[in-house]
Protein backbone atom coordinates (compact mmCIF):
# COMPACT_ATOMS: atom_id res chain seq x y z
CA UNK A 1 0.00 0.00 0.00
CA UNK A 2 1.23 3.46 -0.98
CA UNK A 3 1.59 6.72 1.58
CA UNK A 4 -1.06 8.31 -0.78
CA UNK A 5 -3.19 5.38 -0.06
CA UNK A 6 -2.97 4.26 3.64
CA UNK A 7 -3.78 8.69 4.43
CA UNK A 8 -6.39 8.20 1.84
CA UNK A 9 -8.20 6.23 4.57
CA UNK A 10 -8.11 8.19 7.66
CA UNK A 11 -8.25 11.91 8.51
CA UNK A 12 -6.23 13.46 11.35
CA UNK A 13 -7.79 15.16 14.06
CA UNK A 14 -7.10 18.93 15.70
CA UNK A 15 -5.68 16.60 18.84
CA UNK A 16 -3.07 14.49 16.31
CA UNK A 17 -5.24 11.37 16.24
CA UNK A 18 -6.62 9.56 13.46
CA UNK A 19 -9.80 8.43 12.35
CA UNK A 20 -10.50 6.18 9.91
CA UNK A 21 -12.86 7.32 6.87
CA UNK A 22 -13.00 4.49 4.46
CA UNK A 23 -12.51 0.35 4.84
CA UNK A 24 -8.44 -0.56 4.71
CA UNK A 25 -6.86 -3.29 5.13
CA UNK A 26 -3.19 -3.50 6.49
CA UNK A 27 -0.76 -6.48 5.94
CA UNK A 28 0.51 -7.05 9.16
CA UNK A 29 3.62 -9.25 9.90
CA UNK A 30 1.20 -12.28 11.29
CA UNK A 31 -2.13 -11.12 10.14
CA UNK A 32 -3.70 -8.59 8.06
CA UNK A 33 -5.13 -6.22 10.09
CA UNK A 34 -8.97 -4.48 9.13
CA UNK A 35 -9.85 -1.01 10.29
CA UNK A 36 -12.99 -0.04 9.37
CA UNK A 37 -14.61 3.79 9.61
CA UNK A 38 -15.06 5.73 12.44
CA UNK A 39 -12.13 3.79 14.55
CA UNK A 40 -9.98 6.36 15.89
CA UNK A 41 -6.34 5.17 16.49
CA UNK A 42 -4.06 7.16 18.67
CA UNK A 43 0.22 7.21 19.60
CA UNK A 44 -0.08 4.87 21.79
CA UNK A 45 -3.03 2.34 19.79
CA UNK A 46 -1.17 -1.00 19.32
CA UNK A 47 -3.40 -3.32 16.50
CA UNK A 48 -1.80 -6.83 16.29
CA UNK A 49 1.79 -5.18 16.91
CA UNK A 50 1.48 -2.26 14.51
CA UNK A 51 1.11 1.16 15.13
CA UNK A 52 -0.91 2.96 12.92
CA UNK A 53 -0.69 6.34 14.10
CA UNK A 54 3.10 6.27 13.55
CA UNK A 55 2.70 4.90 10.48
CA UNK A 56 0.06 7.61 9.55
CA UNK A 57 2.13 10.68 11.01
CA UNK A 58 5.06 9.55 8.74
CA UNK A 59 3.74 9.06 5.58
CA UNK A 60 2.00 12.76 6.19
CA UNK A 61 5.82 13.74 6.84
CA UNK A 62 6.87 12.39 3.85
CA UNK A 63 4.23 13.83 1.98
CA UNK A 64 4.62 17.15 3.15
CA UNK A 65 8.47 17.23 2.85
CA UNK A 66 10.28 20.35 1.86
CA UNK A 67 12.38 18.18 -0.11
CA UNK A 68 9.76 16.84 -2.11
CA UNK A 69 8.50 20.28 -3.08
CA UNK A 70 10.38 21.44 -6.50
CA UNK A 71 11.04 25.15 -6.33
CA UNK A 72 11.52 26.91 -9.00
CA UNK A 73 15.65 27.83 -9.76
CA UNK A 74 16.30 31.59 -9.82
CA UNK A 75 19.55 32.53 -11.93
């Protein structure tokens, strides 16, 4: 699953949480793992070993990073 795809599926809060807004499913290392809408996961939410939030908060970083934003060159 893509960045773009896993924060396709949940919507962060004002408080840093996240709540899920459409059915995903998430391979985990012994079981896939189903969220389903209107489960809110926080920092400290453990599901089957993985946690989401983390997961969720760095894919947003990646998708917001300054290095991924192309600037335009002034000569």
């Amino acid at each position: 699953m893509t960045d773009q795809q896993l924060l396709d599926s949940f919507e962060k809060n004002a408080k840093g949480d996240w709540t899920c807004v459409k059915p995903v499913l998430l391979d985990g290392t012994s079981r896939n793992v189903a969220i389903m809408p209107g489960v809110t996961v926080t920092r400290s939410d453990l599901f089957c070993g993985m946690n989401i939030a983390r997961e969720l908060n760095e894919a947003d970083a990646r998708r917001t990073s300054p290095a991924e934003i192309m600037l335009p060159t002034r000569h």
